[in-house]
Protein backbone atom coordinates (compact mmCIF):
# COMPACT_ATOMS: atom_id res chain seq x y z
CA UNK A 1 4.83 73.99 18.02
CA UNK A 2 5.92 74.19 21.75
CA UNK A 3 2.42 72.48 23.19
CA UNK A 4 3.16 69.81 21.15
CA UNK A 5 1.24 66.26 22.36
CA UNK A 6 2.20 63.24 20.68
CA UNK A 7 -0.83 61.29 21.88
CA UNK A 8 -2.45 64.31 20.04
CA UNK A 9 -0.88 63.73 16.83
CA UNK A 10 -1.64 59.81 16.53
CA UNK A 11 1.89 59.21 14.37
CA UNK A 12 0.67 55.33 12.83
CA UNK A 13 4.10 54.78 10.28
CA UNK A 14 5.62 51.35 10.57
CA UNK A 15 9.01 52.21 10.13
CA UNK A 16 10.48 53.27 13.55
CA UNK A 17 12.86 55.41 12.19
CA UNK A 18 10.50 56.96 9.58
CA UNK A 19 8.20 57.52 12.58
CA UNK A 20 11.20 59.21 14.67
CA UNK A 21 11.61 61.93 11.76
CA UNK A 22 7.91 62.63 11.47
CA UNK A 23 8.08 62.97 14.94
CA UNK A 24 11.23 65.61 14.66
CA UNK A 25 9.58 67.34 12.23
CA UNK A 26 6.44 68.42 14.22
CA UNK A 27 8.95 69.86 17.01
CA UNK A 28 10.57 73.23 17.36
CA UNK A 29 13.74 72.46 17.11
CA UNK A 30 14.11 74.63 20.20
CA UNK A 31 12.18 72.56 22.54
CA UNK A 32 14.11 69.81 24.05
CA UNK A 33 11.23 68.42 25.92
CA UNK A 34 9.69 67.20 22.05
CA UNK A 35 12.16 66.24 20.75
CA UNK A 36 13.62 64.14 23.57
CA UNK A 37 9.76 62.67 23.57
CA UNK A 38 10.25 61.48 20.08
CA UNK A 39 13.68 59.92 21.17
CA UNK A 40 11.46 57.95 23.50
CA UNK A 41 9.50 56.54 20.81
CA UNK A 42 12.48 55.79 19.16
CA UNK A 43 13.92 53.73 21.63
CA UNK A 44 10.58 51.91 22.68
CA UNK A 45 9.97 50.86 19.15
CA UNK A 46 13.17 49.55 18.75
CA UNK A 47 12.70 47.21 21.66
């Protein structure tokens, strides 16, 4: 899933970390620019 939009995908889980993996898991683990996105949520929802 290279396009991949996260605003597209609406991820509502209240666990951060739970949400992080979902996150991952929608990637291609190829494309850096996802998964560093969903590192970003990460570390936003842990503040």
């Amino acid at each position: 899933m290279k396009n991949y939009d996260l605003k597209e995908k609406k991820i509502q889980i209240s666990d951060p970390i739970e949400s992080y993996f979902e996150c991952i898991s929608s990637c291609d683990m190829k494309d850096g620019i996802c998964i560093s996105k969903c590192v970003e949520i990460l570390k936003h929802n842990e503040s």
